[in-house]
C-alpha atoms as a PDB file:
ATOM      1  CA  UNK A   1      -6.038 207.708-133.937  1.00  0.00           C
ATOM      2  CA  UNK A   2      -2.925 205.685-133.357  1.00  0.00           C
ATOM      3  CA  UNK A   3      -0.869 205.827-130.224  1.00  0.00           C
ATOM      4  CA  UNK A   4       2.084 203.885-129.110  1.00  0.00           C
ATOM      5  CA  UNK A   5       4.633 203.539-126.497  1.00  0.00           C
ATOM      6  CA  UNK A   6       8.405 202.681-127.430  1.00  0.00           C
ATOM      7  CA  UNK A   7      10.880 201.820-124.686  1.00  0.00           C
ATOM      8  CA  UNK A   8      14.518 201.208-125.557  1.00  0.00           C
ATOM      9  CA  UNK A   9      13.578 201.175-129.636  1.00  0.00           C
ATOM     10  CA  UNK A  10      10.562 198.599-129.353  1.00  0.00           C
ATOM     11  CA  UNK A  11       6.807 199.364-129.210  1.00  0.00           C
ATOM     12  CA  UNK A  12       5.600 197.584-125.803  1.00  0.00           C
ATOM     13  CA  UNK A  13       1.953 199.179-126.234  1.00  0.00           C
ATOM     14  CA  UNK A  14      -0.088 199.955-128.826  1.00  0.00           C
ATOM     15  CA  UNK A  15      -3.991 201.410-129.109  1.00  0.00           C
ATOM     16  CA  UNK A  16      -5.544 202.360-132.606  1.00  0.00           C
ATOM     17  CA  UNK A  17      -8.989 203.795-132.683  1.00  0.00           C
ATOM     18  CA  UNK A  18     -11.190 203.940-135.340  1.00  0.00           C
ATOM     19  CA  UNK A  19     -13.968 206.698-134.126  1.00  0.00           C
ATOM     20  CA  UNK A  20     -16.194 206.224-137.399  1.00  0.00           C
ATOM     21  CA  UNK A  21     -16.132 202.493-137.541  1.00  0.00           C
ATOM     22  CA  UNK A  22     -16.410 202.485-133.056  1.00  0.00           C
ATOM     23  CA  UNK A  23     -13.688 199.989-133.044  1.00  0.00           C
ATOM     24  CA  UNK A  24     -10.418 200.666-130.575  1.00  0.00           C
ATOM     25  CA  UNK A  25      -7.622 197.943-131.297  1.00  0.00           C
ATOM     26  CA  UNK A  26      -5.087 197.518-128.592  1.00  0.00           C
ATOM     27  CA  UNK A  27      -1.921 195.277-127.436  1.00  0.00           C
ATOM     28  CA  UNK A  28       0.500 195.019-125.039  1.00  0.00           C
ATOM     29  CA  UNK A  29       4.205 193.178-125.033  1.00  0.00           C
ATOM     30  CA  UNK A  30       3.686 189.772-123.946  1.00  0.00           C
ATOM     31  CA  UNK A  31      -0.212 190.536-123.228  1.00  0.00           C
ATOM     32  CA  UNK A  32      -1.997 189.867-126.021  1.00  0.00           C
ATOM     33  CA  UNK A  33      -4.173 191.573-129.004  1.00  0.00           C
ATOM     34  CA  UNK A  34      -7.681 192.728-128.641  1.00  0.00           C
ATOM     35  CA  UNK A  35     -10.756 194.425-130.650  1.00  0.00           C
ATOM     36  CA  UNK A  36     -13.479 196.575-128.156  1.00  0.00           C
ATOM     37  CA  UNK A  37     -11.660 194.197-126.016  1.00  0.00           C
ATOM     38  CA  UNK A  38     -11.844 190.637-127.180  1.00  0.00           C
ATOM     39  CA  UNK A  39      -8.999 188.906-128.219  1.00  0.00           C
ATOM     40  CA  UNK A  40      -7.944 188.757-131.741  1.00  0.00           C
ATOM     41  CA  UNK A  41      -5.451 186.859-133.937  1.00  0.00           C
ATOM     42  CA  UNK A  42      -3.842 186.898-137.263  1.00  0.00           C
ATOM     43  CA  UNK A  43      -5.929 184.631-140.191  1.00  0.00           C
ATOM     44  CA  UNK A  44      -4.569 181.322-140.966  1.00  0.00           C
ATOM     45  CA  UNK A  45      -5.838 182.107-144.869  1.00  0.00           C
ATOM     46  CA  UNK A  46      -3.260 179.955-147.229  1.00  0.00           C
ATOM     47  CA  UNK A  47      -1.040 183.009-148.490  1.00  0.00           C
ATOM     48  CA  UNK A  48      -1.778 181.787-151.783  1.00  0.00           C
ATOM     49  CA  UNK A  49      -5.715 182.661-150.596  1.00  0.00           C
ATOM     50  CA  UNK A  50      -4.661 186.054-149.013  1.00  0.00           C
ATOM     51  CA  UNK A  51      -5.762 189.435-149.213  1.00  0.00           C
ATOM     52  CA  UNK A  52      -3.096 191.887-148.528  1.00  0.00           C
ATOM     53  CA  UNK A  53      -3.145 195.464-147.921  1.00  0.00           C
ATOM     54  CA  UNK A  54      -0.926 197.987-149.071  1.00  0.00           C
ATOM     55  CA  UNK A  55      -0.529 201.939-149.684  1.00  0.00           C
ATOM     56  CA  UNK A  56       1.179 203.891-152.614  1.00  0.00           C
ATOM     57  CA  UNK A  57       4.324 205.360-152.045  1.00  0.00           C
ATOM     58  CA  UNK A  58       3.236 209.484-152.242  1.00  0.00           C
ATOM     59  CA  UNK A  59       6.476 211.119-151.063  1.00  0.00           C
ATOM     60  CA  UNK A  60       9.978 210.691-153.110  1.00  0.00           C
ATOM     61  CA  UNK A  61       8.284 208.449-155.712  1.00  0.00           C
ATOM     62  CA  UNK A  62      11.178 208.792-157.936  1.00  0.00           C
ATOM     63  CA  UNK A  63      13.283 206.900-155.156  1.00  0.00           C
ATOM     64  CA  UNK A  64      10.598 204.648-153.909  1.00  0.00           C
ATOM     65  CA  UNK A  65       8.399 203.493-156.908  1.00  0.00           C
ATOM     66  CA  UNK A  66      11.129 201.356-158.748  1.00  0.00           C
ATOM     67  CA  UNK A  67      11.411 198.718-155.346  1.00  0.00           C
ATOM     68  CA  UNK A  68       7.481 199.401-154.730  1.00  0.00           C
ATOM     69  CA  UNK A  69       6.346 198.458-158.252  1.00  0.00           C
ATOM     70  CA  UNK A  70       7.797 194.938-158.584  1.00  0.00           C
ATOM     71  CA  UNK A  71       6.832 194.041-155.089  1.00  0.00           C
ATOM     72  CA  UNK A  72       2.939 195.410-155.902  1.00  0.00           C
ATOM     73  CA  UNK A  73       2.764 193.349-159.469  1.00  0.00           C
ATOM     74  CA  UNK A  74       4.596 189.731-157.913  1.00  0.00           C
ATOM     75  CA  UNK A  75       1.964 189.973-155.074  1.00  0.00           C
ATOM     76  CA  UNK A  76      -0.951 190.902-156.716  1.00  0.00           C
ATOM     77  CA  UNK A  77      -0.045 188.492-159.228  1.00  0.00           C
ATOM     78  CA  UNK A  78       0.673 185.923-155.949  1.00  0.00           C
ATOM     79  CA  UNK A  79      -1.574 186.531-153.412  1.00  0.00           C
ATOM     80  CA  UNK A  80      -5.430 186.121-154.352  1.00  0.00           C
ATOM     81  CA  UNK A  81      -5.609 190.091-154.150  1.00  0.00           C
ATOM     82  CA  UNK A  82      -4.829 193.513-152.840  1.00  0.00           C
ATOM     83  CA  UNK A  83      -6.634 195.909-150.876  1.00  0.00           C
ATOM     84  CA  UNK A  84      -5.952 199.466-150.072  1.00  0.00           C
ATOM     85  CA  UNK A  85      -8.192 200.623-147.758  1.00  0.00           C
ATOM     86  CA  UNK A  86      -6.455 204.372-146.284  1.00  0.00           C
ATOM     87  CA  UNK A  87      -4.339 204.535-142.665  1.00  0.00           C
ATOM     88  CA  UNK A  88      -1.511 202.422-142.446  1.00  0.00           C
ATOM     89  CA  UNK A  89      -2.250 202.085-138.495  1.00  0.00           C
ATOM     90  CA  UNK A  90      -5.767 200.427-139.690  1.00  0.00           C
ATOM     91  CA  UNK A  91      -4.312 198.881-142.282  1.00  0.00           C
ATOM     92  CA  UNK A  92      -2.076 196.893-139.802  1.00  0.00           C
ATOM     93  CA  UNK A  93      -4.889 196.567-137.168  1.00  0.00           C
ATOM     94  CA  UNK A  94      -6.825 194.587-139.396  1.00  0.00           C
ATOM     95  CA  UNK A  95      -3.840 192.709-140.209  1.00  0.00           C
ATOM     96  CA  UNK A  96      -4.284 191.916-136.723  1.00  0.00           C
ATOM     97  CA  UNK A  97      -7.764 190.828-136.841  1.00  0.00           C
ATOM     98  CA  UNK A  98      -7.660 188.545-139.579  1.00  0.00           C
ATOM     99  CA  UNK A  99     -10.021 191.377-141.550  1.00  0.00           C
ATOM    100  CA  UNK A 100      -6.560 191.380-143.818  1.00  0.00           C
ATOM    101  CA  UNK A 101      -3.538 188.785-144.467  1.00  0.00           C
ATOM    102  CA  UNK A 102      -0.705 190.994-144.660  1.00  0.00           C
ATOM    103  CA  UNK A 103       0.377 194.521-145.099  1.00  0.00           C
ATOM    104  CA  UNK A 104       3.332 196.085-147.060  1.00  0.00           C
ATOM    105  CA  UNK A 105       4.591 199.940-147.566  1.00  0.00           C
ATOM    106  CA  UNK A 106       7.886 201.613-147.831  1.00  0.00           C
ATOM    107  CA  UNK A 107       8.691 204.746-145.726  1.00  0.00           C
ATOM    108  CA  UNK A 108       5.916 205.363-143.669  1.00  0.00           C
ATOM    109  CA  UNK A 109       6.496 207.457-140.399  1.00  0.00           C
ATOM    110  CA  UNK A 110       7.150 205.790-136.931  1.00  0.00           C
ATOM    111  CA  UNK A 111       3.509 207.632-135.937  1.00  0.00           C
ATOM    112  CA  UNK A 112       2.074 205.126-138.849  1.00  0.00           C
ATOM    113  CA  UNK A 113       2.916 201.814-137.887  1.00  0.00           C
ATOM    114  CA  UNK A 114       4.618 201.662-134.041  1.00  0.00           C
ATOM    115  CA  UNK A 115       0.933 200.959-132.926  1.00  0.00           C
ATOM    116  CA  UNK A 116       0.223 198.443-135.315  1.00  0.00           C
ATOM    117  CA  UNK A 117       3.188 196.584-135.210  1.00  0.00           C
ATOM    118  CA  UNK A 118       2.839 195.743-131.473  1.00  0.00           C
ATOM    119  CA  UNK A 119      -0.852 194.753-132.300  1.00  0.00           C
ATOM    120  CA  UNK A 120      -0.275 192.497-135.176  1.00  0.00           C
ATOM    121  CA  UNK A 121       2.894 190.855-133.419  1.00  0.00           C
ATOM    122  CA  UNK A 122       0.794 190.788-130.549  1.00  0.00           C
ATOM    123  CA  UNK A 123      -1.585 188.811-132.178  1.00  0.00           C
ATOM    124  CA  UNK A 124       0.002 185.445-133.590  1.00  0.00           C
ATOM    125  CA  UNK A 125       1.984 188.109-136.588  1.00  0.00           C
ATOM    126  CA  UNK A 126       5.326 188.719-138.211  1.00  0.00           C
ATOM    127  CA  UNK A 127       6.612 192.597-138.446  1.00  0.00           C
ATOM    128  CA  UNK A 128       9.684 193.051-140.158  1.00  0.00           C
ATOM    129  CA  UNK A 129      11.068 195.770-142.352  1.00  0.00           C
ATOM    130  CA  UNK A 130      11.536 194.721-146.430  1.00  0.00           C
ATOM    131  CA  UNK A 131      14.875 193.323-145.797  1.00  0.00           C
ATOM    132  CA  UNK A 132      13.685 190.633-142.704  1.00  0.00           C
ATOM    133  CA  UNK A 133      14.980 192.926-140.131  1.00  0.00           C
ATOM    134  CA  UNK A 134      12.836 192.783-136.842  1.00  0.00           C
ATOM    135  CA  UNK A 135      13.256 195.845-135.712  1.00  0.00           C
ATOM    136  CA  UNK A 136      14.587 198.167-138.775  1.00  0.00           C
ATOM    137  CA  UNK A 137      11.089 199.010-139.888  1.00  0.00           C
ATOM    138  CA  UNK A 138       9.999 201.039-136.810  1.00  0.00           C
ATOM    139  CA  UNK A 139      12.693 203.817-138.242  1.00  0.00           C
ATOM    140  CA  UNK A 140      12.857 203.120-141.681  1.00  0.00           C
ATOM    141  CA  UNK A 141       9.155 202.875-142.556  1.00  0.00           C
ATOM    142  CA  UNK A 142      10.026 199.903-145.128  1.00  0.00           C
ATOM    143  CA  UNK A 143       7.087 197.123-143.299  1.00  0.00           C
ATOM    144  CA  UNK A 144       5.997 193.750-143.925  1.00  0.00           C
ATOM    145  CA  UNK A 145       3.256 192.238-141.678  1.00  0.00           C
ATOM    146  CA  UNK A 146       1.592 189.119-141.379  1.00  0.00           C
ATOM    147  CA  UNK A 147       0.583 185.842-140.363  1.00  0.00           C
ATOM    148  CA  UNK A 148       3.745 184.039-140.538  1.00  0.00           C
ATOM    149  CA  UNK A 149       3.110 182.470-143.660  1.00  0.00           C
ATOM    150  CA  UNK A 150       1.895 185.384-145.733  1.00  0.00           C
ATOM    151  CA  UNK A 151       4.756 187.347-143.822  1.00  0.00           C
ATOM    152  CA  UNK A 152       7.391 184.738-145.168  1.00  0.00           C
ATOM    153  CA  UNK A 153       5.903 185.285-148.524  1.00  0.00           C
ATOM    154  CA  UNK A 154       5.518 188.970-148.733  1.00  0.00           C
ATOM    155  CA  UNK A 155       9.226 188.805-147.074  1.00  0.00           C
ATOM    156  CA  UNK A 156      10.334 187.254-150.382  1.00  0.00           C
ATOM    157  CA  UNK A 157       8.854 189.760-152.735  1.00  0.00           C
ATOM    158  CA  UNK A 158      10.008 192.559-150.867  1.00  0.00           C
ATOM    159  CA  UNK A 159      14.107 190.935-150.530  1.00  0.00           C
ATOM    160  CA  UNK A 160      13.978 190.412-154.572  1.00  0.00           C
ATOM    161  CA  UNK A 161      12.764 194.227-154.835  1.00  0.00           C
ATOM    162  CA  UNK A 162      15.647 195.469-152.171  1.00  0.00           C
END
């Protein structure tokens, strides 16, 4: 379950709860990230080291797949590995946690990430959409999260795709 609140076009709280694993992720603006309500933060993994996690374009492949598929081979063939582990929303919370080092997907509804977006930023992370735009990716769907680092990286695969 992923729930958010967006004022003016930004998500300023965000809970994600994970009933079968009894973990409830949560952030607000300015007031920090938590798991069952301890803090958490972003890992400080070398992005080199990192484990991302991504999800396959399933909708419109034939528009999606040719700027997914470079960006999927250049990371896996960057980042120490890629996971893909099911909801983008937990995806992004344990982007969050430091359980994952990044997350990238292209068109994924604002239902899918406005939670997680205000978690991982909320947590020491970088959200952007696949062009560096801050706040694009809440609409478009197109996101890149991470620690900065790994979100600088990722951020650079994604641009030569675009």
């Amino acid at each position: 379950m992923s729930v958010a609140l967006v004022a003016d076009g930004e998500p300023v709280v965000g809970v994600i709860h994970a009933p079968l694993l009894g973990e409830t992720y949560s952030a607000r603006r300015g007031g920090g990230a938590f798991r069952d309500g301890e803090p958490i933060r972003v890992s400080e993994r070398d992005p080199g080291r990192a484990i991302a996690a991504t999800g396959f374009p399933f909708r419109a492949k034939d528009r999606l797949l040719p700027t997914y598929l470079p960006v999927f081979e250049a990371a896996l063939a960057e980042l120490e590995d890629l996971r893909r582990a099911g909801a983008a929303s937990l995806d992004l919370a344990w982007t969050a946690a430091g359980v994952f080092d990044g997350f990238f997907e292209r068109a994924l509804g604002t239902w899918d990430v406005a939670a997680g977006g205000v978690i991982v930023r909320e947590a020491g992370g970088v959200v952007t959409d696949w062009a560096g735009d801050g706040s694009a990716w809440l609409t478009s769907g197109d996101i890149v999260a991470g620690p900065p680092a790994v979100h600088e990286r990722l951020l650079a695969l994604t641009r030569r795709a675009l």
